[in-house]
N, C-alpha and C. Protein backbone atom coordinates (compact mmCIF):
# COMPACT_ATOMS: atom_id res chain seq x y z
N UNK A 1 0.85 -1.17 0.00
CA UNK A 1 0.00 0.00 0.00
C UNK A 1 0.89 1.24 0.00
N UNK A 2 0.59 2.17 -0.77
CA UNK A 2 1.21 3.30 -0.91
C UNK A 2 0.38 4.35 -0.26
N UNK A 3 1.47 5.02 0.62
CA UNK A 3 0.45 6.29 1.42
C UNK A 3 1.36 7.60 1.29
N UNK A 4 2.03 7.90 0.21
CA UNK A 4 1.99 9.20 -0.48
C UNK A 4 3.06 9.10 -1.49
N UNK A 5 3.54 10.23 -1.88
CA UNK A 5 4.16 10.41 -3.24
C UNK A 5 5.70 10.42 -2.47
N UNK A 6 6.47 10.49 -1.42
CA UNK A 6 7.31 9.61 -1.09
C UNK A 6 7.35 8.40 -1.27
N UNK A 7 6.54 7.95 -1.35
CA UNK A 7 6.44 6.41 -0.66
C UNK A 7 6.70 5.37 -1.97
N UNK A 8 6.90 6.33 -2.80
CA UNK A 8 7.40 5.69 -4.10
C UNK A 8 8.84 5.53 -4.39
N UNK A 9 9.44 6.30 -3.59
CA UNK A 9 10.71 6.21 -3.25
C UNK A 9 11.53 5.62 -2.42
N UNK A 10 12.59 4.86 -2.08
CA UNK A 10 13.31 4.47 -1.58
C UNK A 10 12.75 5.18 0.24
N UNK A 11 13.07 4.59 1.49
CA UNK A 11 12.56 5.26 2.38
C UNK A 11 14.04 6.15 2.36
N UNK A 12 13.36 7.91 3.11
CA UNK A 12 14.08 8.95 3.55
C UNK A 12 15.75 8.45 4.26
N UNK A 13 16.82 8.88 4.08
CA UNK A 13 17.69 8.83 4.56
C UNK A 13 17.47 9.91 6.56
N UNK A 14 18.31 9.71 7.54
CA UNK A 14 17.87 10.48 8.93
C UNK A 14 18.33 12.26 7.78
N UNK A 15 19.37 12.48 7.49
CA UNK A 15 19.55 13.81 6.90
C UNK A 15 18.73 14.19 5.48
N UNK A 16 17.68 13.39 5.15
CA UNK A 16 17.02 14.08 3.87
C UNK A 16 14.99 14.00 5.08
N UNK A 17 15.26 13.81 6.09
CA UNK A 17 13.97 13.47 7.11
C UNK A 17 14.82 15.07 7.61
N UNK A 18 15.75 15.26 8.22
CA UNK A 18 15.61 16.79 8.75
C UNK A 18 15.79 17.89 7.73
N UNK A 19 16.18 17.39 6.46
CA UNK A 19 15.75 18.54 5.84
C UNK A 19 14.51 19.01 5.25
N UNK A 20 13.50 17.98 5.37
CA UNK A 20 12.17 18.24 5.07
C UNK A 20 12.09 19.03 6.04
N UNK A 21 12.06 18.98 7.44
CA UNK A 21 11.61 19.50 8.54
C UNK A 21 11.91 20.83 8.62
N UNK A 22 13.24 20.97 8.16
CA UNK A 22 14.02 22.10 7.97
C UNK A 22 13.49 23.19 7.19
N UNK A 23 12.79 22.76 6.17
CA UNK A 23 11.87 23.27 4.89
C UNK A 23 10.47 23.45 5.49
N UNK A 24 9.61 22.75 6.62
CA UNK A 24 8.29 23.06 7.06
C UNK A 24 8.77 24.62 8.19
N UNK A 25 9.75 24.29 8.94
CA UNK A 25 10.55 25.70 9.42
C UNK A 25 10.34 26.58 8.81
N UNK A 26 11.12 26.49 7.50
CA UNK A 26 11.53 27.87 6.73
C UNK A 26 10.17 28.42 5.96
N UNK A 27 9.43 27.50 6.11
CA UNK A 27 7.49 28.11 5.29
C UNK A 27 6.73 28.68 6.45
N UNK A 28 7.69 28.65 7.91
CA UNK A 28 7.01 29.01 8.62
C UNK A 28 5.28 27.90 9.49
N UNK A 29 5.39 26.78 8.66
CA UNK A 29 4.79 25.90 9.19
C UNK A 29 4.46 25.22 10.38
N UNK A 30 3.31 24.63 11.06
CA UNK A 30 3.92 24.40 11.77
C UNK A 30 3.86 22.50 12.12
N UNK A 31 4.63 22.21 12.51
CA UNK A 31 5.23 20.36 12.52
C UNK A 31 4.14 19.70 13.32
N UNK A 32 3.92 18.57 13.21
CA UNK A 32 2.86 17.61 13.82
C UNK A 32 2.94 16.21 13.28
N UNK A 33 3.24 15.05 14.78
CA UNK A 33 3.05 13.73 13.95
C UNK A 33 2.12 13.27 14.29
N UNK A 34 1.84 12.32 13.16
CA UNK A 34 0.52 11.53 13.32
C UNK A 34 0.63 10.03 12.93
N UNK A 35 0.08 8.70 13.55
CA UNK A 35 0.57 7.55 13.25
C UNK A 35 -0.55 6.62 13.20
N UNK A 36 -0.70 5.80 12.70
CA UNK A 36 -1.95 4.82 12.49
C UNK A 36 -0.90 3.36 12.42
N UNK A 37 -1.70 2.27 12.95
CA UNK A 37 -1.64 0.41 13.06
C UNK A 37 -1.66 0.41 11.47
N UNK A 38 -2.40 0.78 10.74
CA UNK A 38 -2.37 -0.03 9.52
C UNK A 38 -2.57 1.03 8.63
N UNK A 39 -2.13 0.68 7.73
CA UNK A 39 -2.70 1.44 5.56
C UNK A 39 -3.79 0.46 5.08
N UNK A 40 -4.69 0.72 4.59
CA UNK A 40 -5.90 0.14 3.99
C UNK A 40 -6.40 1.05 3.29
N UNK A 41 -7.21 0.72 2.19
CA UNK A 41 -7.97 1.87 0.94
C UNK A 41 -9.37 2.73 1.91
N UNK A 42 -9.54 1.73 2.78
CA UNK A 42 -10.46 2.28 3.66
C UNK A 42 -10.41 3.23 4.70
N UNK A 43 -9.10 3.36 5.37
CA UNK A 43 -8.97 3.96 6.53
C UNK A 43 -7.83 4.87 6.13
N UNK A 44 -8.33 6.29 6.45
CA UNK A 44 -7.34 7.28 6.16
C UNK A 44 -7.49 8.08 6.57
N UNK A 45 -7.68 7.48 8.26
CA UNK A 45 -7.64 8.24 9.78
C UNK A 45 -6.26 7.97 10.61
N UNK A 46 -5.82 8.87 10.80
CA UNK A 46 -4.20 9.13 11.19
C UNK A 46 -4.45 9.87 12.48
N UNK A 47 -4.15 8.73 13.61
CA UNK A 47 -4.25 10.17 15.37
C UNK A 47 -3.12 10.53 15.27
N UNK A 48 -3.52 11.79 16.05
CA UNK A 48 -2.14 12.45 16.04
C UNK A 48 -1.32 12.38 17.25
N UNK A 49 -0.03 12.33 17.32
CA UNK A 49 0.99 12.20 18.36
C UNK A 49 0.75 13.38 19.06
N UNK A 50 -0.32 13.61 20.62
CA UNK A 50 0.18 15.01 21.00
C UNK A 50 -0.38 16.15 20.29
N UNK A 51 -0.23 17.11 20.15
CA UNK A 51 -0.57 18.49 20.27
C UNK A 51 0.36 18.37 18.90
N UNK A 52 -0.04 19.79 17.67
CA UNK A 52 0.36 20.13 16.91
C UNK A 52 2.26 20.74 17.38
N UNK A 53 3.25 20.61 17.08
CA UNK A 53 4.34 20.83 18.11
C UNK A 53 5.27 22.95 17.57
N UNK A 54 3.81 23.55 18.52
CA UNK A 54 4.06 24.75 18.62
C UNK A 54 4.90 25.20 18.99
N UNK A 55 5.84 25.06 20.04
CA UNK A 55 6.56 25.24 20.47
C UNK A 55 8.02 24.74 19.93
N UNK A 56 8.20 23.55 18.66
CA UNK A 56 9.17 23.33 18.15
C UNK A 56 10.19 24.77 17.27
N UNK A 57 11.61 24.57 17.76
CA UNK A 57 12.23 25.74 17.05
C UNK A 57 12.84 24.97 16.36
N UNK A 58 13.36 23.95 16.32
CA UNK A 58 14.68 22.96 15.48
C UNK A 58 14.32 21.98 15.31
N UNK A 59 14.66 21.43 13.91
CA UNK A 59 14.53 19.65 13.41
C UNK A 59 14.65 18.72 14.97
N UNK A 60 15.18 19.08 15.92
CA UNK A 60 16.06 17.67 16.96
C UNK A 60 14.44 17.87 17.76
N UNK A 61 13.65 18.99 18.09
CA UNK A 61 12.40 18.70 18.40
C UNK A 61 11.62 17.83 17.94
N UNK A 62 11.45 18.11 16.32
CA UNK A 62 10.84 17.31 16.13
C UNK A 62 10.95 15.85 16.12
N UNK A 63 12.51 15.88 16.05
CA UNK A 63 12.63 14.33 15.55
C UNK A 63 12.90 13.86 17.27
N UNK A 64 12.86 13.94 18.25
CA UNK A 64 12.65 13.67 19.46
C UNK A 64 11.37 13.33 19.69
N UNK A 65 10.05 13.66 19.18
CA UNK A 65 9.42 13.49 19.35
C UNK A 65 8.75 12.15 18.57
N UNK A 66 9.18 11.95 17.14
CA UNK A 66 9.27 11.18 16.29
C UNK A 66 9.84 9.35 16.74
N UNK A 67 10.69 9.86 17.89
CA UNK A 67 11.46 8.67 18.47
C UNK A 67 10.20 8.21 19.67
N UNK A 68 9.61 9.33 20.18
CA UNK A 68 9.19 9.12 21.55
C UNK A 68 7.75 8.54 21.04
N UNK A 69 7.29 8.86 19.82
CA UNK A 69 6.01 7.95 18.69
C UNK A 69 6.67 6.91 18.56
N UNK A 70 7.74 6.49 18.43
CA UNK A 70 8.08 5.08 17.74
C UNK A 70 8.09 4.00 19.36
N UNK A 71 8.55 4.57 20.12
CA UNK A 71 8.66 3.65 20.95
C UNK A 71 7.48 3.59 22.15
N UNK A 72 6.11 4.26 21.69
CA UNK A 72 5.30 4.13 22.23
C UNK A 72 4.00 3.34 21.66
N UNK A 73 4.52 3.69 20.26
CA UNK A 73 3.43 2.82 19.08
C UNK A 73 5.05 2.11 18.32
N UNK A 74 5.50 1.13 18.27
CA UNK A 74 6.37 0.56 17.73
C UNK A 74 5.80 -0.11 16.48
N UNK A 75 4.98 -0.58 16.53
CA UNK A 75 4.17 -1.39 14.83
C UNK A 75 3.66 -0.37 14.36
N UNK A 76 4.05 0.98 14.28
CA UNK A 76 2.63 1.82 13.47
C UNK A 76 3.29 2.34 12.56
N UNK A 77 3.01 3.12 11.23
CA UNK A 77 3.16 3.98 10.69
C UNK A 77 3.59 5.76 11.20
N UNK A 78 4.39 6.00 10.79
CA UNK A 78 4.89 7.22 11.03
C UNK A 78 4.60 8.61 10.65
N UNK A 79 3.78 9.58 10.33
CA UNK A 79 4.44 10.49 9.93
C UNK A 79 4.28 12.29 10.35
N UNK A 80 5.15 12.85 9.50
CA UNK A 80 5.50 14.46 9.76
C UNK A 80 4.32 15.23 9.01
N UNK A 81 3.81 16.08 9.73
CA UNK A 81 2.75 17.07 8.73
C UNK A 81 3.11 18.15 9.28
N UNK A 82 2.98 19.08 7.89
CA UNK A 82 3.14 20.66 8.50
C UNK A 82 1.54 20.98 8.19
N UNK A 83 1.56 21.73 9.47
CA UNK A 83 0.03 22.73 9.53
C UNK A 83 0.22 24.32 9.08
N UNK A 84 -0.59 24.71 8.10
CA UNK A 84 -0.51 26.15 7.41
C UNK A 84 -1.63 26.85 8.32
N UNK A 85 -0.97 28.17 9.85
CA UNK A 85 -1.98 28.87 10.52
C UNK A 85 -3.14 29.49 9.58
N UNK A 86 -2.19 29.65 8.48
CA UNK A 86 -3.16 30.86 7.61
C UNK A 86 -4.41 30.59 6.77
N UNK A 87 -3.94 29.05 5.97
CA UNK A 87 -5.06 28.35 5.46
C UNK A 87 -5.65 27.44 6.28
N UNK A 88 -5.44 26.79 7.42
CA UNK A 88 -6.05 26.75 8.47
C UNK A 88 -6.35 24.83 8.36
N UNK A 89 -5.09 24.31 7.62
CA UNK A 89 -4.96 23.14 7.10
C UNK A 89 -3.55 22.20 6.89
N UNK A 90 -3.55 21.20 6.76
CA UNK A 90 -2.59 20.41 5.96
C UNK A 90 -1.98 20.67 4.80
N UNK A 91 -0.97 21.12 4.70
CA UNK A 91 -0.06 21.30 3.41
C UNK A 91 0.78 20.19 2.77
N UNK A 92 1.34 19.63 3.71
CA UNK A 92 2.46 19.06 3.57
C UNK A 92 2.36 17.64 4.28
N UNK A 93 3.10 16.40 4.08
CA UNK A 93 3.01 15.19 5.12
C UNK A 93 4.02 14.17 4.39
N UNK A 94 4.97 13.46 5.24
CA UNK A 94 5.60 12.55 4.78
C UNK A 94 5.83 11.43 5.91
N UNK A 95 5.84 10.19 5.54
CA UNK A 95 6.33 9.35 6.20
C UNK A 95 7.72 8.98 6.70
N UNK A 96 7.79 8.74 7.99
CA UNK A 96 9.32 8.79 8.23
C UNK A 96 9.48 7.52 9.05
N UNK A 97 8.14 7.13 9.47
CA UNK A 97 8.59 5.38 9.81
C UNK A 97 7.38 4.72 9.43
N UNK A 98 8.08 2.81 9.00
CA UNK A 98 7.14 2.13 8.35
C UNK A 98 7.71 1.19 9.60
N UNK A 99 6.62 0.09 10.08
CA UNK A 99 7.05 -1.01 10.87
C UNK A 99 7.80 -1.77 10.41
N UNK A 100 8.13 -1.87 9.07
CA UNK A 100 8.84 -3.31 8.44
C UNK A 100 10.44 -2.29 7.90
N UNK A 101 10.59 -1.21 8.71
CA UNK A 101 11.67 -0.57 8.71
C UNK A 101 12.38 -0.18 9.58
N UNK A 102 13.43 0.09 9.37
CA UNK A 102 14.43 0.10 11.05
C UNK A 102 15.29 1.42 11.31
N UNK A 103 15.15 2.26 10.12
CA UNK A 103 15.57 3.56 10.69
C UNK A 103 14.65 5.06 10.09
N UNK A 104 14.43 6.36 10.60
CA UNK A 104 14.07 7.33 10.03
C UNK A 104 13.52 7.45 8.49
């Protein structure tokens, strides 16, 4: 199952995962993970890890937090979304962990 236009790609290297992050920063965005048990054509409800992460200033926030999702949901799907205050929505989202994978 494919769950976005990453996902056609090879998974993220840890330094091409903080430079996305690096890039939701620089749009002024703001970072949020969200993780689901399974991908299915049916379900494309994603809870979210926590609070949208307002208070993040640097990639090591986010990806601290990214670690502290993995080892609380260890079988789930991973991923990063930036929230746009202005359009008042989802812009952006990538996956940065799959269960049948072992790093970022």
């Amino acid at each position: 199952m494919k769950t976005e236009t990453f996902s056609y790609l090879p998974p993220m290297t840890a330094a091409q995962v903080v430079s996305q992050i690096e890039y939701i920063f620089r749009e002024k965005l703001i970072p949020a993970i969200e993780y689901t048990d399974r991908l299915a054509a049916d379900k494309s409800y994603w809870s979210m890890w926590k609070l949208p992460l307002f208070g993040a200033e640097k990639p090591k926030d986010v990806l601290a937090e990214i670690e502290a999702c993995k080892t609380q949901n260890p079988g789930c799907y991973i991923k990063v979304v930036g929230y746009d205050s202005i359009r008042q929505g989802q812009v952006l989202s990538f996956v940065v962990h799959r269960p049948d994978q072992s790093t970022a």
